[in-house]
C-alpha atoms as a PDB file:
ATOM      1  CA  UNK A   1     -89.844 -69.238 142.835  1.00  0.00           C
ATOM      2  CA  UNK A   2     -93.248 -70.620 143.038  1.00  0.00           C
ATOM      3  CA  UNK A   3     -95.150 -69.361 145.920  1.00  0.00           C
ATOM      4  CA  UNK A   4     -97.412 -72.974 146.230  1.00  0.00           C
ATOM      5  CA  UNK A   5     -96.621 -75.985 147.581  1.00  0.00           C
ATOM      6  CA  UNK A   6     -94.065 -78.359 146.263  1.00  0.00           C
ATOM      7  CA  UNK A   7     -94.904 -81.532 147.883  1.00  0.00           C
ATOM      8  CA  UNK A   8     -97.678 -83.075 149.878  1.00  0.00           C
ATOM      9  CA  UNK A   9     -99.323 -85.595 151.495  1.00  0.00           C
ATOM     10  CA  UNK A  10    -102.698 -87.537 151.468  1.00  0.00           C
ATOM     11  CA  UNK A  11    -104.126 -91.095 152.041  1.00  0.00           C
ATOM     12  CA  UNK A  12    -103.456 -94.474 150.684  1.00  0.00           C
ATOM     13  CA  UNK A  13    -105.643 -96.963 149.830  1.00  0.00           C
ATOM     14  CA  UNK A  14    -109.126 -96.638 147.778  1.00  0.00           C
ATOM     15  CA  UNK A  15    -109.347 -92.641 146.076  1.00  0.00           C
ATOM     16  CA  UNK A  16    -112.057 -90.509 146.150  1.00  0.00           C
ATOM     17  CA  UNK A  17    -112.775 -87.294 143.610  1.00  0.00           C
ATOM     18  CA  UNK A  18    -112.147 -85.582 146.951  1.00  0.00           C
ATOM     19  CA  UNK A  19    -108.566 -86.405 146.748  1.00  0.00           C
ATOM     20  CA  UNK A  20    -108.051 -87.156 143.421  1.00  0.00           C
ATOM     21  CA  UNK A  21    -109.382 -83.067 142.411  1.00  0.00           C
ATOM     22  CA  UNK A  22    -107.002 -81.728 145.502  1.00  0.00           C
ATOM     23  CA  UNK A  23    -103.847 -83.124 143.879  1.00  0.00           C
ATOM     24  CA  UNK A  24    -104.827 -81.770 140.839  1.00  0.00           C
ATOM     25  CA  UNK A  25    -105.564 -78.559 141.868  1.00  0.00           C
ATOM     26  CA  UNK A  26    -101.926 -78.646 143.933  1.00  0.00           C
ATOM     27  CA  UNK A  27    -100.487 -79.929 140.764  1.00  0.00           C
ATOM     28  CA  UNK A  28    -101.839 -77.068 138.538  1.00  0.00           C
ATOM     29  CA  UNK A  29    -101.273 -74.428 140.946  1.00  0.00           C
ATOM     30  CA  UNK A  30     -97.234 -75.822 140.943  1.00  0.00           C
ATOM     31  CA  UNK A  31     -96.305 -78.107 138.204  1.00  0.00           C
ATOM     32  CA  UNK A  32     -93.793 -79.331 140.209  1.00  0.00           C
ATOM     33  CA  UNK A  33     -95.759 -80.818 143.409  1.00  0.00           C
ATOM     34  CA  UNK A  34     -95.181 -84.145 144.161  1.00  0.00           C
ATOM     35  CA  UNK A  35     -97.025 -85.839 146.506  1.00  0.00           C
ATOM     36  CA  UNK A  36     -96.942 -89.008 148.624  1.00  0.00           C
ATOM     37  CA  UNK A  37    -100.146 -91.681 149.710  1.00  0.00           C
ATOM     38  CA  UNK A  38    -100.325 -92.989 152.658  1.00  0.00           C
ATOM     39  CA  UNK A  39    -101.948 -94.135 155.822  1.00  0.00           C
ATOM     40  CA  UNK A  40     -99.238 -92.461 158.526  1.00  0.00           C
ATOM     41  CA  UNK A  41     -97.884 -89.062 158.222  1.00  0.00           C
ATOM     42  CA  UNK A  42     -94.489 -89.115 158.442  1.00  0.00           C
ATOM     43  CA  UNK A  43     -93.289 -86.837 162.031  1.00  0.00           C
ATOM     44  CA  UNK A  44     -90.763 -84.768 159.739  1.00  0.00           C
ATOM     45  CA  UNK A  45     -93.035 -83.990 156.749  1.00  0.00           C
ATOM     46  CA  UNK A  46     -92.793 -80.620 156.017  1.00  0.00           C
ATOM     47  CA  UNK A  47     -95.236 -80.146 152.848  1.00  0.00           C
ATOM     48  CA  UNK A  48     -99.057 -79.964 152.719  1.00  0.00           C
ATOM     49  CA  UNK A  49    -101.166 -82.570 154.417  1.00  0.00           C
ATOM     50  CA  UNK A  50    -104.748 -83.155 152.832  1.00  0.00           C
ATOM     51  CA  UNK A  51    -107.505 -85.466 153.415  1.00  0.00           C
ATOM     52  CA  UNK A  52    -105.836 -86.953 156.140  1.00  0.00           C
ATOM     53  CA  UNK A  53    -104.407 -85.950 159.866  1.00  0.00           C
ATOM     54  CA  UNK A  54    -107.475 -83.689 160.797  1.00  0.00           C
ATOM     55  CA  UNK A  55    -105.165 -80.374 160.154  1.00  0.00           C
ATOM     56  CA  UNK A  56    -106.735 -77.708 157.898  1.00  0.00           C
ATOM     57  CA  UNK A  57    -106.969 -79.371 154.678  1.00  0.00           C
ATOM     58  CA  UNK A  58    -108.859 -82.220 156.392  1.00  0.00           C
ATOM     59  CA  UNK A  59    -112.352 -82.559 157.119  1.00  0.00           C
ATOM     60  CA  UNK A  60    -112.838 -85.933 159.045  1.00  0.00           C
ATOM     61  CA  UNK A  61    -112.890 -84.504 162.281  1.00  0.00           C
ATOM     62  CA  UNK A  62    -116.184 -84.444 164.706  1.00  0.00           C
ATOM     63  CA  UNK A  63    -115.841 -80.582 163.972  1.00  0.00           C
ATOM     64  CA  UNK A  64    -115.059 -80.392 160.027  1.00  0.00           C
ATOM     65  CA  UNK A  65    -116.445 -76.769 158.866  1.00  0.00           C
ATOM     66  CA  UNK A  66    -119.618 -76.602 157.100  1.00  0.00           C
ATOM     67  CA  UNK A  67    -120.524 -73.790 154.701  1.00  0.00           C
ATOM     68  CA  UNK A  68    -123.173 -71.181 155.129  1.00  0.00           C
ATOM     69  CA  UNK A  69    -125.402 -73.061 153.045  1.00  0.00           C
ATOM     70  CA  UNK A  70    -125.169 -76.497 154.737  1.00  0.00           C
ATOM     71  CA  UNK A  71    -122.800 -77.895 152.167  1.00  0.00           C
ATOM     72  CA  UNK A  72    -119.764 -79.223 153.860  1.00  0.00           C
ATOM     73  CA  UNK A  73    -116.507 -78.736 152.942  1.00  0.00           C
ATOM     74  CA  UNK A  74    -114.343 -81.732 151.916  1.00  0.00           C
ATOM     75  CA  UNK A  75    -110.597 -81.615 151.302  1.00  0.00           C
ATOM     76  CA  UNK A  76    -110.949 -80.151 147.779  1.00  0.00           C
ATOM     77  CA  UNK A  77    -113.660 -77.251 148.921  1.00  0.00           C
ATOM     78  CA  UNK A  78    -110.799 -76.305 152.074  1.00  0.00           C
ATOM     79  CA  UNK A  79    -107.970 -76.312 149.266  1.00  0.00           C
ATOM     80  CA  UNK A  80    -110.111 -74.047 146.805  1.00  0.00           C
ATOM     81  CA  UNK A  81    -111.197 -71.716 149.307  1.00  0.00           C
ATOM     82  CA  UNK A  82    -107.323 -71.021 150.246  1.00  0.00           C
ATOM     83  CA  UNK A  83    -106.471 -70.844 146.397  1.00  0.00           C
ATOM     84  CA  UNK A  84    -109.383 -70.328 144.031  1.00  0.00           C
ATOM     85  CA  UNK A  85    -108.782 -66.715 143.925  1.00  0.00           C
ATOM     86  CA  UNK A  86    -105.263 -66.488 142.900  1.00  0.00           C
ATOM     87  CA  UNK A  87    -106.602 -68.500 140.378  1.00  0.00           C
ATOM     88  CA  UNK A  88    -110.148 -66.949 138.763  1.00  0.00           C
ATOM     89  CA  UNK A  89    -110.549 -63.758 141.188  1.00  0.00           C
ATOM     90  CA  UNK A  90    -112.634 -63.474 144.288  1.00  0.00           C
ATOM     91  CA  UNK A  91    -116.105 -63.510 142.403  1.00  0.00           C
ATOM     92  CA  UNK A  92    -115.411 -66.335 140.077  1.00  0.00           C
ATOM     93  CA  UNK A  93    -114.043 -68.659 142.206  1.00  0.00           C
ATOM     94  CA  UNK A  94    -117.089 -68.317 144.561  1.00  0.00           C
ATOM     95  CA  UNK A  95    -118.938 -69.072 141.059  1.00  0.00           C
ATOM     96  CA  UNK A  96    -116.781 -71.908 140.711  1.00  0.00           C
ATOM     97  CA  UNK A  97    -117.224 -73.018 144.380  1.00  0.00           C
ATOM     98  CA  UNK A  98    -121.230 -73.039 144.000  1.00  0.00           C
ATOM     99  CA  UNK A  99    -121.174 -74.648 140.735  1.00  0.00           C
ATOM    100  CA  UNK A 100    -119.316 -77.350 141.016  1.00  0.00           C
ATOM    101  CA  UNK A 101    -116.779 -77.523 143.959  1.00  0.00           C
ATOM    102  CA  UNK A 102    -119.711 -78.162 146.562  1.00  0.00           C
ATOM    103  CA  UNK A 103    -121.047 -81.071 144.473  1.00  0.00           C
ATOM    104  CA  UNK A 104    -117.893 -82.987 144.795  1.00  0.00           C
ATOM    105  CA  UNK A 105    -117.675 -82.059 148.707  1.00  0.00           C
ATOM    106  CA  UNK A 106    -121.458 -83.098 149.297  1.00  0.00           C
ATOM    107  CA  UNK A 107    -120.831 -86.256 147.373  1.00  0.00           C
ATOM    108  CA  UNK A 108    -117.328 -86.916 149.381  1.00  0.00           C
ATOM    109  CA  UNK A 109    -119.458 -86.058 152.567  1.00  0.00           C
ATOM    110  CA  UNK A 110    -122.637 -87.661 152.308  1.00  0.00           C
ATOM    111  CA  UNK A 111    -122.328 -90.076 149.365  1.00  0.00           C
ATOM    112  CA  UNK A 112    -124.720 -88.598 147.247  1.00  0.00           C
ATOM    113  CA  UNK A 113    -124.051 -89.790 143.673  1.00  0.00           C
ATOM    114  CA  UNK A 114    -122.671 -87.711 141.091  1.00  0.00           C
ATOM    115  CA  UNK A 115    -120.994 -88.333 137.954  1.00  0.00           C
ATOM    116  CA  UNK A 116    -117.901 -87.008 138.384  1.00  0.00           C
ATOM    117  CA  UNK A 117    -117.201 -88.472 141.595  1.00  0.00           C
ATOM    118  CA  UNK A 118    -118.345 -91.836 140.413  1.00  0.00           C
ATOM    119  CA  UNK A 119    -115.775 -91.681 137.464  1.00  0.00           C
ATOM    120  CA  UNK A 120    -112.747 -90.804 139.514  1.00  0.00           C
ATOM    121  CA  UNK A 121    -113.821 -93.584 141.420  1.00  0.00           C
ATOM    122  CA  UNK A 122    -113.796 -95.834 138.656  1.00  0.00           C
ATOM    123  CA  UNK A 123    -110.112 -95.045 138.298  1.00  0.00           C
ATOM    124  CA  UNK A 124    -109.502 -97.363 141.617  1.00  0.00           C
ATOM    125  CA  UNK A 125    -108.251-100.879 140.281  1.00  0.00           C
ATOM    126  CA  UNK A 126    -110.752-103.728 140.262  1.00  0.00           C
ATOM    127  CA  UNK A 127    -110.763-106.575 142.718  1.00  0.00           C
ATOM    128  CA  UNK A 128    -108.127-108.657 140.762  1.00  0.00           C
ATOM    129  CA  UNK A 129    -106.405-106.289 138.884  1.00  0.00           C
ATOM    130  CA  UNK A 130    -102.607-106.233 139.064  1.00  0.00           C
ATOM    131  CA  UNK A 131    -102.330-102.061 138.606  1.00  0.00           C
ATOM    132  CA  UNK A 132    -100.674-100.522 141.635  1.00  0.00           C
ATOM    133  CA  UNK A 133    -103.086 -97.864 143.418  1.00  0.00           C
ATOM    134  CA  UNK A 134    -100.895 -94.723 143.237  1.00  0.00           C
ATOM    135  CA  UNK A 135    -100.650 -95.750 139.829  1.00  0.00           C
ATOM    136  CA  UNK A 136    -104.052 -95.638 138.993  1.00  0.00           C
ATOM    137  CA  UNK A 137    -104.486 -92.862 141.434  1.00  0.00           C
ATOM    138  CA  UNK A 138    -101.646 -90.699 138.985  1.00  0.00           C
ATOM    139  CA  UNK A 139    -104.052 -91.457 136.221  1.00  0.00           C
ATOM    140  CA  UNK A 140    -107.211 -89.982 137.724  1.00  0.00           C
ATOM    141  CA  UNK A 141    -105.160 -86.894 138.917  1.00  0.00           C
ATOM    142  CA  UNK A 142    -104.237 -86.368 135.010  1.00  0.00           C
ATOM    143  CA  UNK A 143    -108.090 -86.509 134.001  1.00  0.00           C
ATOM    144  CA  UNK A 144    -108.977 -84.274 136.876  1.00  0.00           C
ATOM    145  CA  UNK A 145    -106.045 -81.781 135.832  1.00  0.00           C
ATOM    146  CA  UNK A 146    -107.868 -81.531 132.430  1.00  0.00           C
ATOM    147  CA  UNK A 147    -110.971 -80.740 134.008  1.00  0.00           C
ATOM    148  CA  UNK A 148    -110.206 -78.262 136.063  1.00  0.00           C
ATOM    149  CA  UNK A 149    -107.796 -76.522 132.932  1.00  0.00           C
ATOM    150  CA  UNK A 150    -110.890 -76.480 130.877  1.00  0.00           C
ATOM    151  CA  UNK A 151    -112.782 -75.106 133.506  1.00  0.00           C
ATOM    152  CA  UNK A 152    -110.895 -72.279 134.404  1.00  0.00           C
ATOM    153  CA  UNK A 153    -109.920 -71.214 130.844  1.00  0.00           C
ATOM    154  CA  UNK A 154    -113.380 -71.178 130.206  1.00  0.00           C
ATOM    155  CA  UNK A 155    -113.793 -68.734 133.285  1.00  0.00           C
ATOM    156  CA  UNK A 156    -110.728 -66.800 132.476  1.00  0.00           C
ATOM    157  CA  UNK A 157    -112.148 -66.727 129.086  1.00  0.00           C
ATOM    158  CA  UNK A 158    -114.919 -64.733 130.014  1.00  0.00           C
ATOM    159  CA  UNK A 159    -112.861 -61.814 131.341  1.00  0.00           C
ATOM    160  CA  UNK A 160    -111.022 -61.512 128.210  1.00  0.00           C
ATOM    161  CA  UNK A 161    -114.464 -61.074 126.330  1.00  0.00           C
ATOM    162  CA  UNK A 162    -115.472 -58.292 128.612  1.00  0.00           C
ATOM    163  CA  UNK A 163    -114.215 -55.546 126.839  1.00  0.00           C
ATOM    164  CA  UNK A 164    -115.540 -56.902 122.788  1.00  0.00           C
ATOM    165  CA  UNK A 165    -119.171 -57.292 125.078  1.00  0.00           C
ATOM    166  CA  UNK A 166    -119.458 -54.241 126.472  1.00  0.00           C
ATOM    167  CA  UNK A 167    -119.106 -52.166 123.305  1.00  0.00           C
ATOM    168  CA  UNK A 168    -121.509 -54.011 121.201  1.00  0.00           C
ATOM    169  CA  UNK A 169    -124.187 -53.397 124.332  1.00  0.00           C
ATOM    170  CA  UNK A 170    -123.041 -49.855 123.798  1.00  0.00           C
ATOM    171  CA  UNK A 171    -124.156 -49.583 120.700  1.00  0.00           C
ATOM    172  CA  UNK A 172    -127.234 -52.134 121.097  1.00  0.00           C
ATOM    173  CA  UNK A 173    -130.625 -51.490 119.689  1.00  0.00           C
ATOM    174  CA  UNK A 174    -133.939 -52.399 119.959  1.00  0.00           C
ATOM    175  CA  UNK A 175    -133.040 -55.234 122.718  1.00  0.00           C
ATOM    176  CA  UNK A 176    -130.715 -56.588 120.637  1.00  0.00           C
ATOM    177  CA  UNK A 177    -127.133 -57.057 120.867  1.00  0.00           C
ATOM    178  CA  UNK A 178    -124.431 -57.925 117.495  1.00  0.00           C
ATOM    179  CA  UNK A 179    -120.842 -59.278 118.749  1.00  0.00           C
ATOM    180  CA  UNK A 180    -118.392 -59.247 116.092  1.00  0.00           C
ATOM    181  CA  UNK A 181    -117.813 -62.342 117.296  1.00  0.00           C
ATOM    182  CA  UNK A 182    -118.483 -65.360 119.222  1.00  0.00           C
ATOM    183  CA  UNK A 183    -117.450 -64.807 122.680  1.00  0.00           C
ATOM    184  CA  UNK A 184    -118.642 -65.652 126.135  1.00  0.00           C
ATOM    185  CA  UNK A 185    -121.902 -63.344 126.835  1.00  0.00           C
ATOM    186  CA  UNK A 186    -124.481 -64.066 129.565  1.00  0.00           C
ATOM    187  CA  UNK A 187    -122.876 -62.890 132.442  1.00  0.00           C
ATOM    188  CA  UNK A 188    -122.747 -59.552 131.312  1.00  0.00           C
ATOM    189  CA  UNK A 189    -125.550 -59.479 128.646  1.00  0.00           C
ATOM    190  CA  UNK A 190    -128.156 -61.690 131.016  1.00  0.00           C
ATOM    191  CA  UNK A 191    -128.319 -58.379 133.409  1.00  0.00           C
ATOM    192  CA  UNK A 192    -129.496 -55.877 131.403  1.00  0.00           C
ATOM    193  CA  UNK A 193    -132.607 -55.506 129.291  1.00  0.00           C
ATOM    194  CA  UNK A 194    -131.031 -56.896 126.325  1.00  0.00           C
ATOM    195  CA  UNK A 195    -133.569 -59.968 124.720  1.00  0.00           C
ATOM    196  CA  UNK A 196    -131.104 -61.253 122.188  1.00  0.00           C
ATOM    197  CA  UNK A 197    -127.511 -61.832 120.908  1.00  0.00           C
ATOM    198  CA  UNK A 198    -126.278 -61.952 117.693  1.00  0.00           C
ATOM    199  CA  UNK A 199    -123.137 -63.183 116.316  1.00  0.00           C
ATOM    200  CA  UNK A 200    -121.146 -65.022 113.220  1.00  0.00           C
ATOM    201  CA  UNK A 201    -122.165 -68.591 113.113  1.00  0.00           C
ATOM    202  CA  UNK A 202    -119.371 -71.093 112.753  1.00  0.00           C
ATOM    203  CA  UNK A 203    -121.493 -73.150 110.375  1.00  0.00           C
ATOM    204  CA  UNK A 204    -121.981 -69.990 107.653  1.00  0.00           C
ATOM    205  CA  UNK A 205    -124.272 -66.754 108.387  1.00  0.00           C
ATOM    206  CA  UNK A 206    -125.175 -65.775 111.684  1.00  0.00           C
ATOM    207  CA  UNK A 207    -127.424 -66.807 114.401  1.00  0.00           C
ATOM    208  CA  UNK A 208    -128.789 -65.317 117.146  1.00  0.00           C
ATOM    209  CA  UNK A 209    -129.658 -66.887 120.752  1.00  0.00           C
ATOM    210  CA  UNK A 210    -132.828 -65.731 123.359  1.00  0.00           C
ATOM    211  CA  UNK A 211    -131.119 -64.062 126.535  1.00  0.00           C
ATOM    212  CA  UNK A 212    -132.566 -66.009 129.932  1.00  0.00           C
ATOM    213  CA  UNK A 213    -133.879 -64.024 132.503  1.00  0.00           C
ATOM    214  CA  UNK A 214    -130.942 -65.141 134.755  1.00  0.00           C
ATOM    215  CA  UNK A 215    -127.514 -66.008 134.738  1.00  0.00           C
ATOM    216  CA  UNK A 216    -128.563 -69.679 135.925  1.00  0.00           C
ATOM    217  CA  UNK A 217    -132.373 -70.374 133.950  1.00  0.00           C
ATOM    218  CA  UNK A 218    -132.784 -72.023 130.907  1.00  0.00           C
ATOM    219  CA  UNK A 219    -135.802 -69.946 130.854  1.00  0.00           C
ATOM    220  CA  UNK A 220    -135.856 -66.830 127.885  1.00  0.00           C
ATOM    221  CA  UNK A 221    -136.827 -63.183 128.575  1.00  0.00           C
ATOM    222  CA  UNK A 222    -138.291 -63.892 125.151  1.00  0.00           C
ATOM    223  CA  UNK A 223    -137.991 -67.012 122.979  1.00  0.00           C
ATOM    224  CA  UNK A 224    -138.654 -67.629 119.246  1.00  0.00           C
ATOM    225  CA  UNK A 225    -141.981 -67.855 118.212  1.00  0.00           C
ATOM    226  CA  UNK A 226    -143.409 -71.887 118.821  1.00  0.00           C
ATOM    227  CA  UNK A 227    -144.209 -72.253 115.014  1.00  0.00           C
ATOM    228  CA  UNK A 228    -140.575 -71.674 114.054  1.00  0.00           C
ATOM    229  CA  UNK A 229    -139.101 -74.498 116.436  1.00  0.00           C
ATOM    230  CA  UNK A 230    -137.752 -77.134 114.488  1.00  0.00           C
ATOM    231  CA  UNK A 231    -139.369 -76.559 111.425  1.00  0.00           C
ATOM    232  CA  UNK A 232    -137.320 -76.909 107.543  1.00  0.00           C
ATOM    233  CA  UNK A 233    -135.473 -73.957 105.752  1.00  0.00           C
ATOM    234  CA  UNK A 234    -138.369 -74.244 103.756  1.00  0.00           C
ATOM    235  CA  UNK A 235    -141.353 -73.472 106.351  1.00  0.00           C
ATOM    236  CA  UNK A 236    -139.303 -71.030 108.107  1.00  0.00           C
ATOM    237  CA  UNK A 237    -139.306 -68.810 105.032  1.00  0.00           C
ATOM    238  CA  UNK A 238    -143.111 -69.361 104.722  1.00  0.00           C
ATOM    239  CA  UNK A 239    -143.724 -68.746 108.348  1.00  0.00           C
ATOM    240  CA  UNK A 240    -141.462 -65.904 108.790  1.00  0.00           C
ATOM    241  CA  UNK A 241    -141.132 -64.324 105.500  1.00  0.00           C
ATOM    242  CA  UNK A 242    -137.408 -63.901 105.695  1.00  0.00           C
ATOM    243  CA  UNK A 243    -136.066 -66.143 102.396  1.00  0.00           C
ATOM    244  CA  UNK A 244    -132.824 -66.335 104.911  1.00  0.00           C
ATOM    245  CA  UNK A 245    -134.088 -68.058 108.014  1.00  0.00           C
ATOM    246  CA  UNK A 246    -132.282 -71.301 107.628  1.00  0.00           C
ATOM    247  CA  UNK A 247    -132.660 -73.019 111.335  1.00  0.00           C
ATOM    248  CA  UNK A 248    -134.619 -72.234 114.776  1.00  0.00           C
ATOM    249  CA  UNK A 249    -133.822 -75.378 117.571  1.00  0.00           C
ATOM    250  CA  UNK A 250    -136.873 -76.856 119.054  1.00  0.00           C
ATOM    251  CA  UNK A 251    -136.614 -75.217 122.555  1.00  0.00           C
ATOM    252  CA  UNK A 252    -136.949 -71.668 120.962  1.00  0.00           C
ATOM    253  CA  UNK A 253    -133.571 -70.514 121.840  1.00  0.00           C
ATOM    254  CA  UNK A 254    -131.583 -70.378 119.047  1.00  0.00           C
ATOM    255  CA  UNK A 255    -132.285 -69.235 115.223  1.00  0.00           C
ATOM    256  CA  UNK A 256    -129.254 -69.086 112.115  1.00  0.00           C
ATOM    257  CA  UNK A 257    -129.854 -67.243 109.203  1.00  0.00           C
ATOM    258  CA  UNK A 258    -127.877 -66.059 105.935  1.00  0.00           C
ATOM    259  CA  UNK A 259    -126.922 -62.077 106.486  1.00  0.00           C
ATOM    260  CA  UNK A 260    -126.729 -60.037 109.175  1.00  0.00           C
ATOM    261  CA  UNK A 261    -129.767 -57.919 108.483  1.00  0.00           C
ATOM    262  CA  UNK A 262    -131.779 -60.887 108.446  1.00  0.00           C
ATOM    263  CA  UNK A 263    -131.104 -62.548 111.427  1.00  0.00           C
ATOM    264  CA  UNK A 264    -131.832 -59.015 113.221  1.00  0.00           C
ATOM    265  CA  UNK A 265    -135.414 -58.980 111.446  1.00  0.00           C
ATOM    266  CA  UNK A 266    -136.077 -62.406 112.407  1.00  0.00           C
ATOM    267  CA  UNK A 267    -135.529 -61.088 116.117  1.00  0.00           C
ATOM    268  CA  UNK A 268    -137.690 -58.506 115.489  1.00  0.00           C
ATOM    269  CA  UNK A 269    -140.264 -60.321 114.269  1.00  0.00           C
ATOM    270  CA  UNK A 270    -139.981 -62.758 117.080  1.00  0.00           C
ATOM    271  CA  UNK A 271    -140.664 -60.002 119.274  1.00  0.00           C
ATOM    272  CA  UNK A 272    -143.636 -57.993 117.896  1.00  0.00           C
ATOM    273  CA  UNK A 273    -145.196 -61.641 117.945  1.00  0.00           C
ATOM    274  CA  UNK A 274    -144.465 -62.223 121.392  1.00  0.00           C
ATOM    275  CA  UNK A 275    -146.458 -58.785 121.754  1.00  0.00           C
ATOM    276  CA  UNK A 276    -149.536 -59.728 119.845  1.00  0.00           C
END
């Protein structure tokens, strides 16, 4: 039997990403919740109550919580704190929370813009359109459902990468670490002392990526040299003398080459000349 609520309750009338992200999140954490929109709670409901009726999935009232960090919590934000972790794990969904939970409260709260928020609200039926609201409303929930799938199979992802990352740093040398394959990294990788990953490209060969110097920087611990940034095939083999360099992106952070051995000597390369 599933241990999360089967039915609920929240407001009528125009929807919010506040809302719209809570029903989803009820909705993926029970496939079978069903909820109701309106603008009176009925005296015998007996499911979940959110965004509405100041109880503890509201946050209306003159003395809604507020996080540590100043961010206030909205409907969704009270929701994920109760169930986030039976979801990614205590760490993760305080990740998740930072990252992009407390945008979508701050915009419900404050009505600072953000995209997400303004494309849920876009769901709402124009001015002189005939669509019912909790029919639109259904269709937002459905996008928002996606969303948040995506997002947490990317998280849950991660963990199930753990094990294939921590063996190749095992056995890295020279700053440099070789997955097998391409799986989720920096959270593990960023950490350490480790200045580059390699891994099978998807497009042929292999490529290899700059670690940042944290988890949350697009800033590299040590990037590919300037000179190689979105040059040809033709002047990377000049400039680098490795026949095999086929690609390095304009930022710096990312190189493909043909072999295995060559990609690794391009990142040595790239670091003797960061030396110099």
């Amino acid at each position: 039997m599933n241990q999360y609520p089967s039915k609920g309750f929240t407001h009528a009338g125009k929807f919010h990403a506040d809302d719209v992200f809570s029903t989803a999140l009820l909705k993926y954490l029970n496939p079978n919740y069903s909820y109701t929109r309106g603008y009176q709670i009925p005296e015998d409901f007996d499911g979940i109550i959110y965004d509405i009726g100041w109880g503890e999935f509201d946050h209306h009232q003159a003395d809604a919580r507020v996080r540590e960090n100043g961010v206030p919590y909205a409907a969704f934000g009270l929701l994920w704190e109760k169930f986030g972790a039976d979801i990614l794990g205590e760490e993760e969904a305080k990740q998740m929370d930072a990252r992009f939970v407390q945008a979508l409260d701050l915009s419900d709260n404050t009505g600072e813009s953000h995209e997400i928020c303004q494309i849920m609200e876009s769901f709402n039926p124009v001015w002189d359109s005939t669509q019912p609201e909790d029919e639109a409303f259904a269709e937002a929930v459905a996008v928002a459902q996606k969303i948040l799938e995506h997002k947490f199979e990317s998280v849950l992802s991660v963990r199930r990468g753990e094990e294939l990352v921590k063996a190749a740093l095992e056995q890295a040398k020279d700053h440099i670490v070789v997955l097998e394959k391409m799986v989720p990294w920096k959270q593990i990788v960023t950490p350490t002392d480790m200045e580059y990953v390699v891994y099978p490209s998807r497009r042929g060969g292999y490529a290899a990526q700059g670690v940042p110097i944290h988890i949350d920087s697009m800033e590299l611990k040590r990037p590919f040299p300037e000179e190689w940034r979105g040059a040809s095939a033709e002047e990377l083999a000049r400039l680098s003398g490795v026949e095999g360099l086929r690609f390095c992106h304009k930022s710096g952070f990312l190189i493909t080459a043909e072999t295995l051995e060559e990609v690794i000597q391009c990142c040595k390369i790239a670091q003797e000349a960061d030396n110099i």
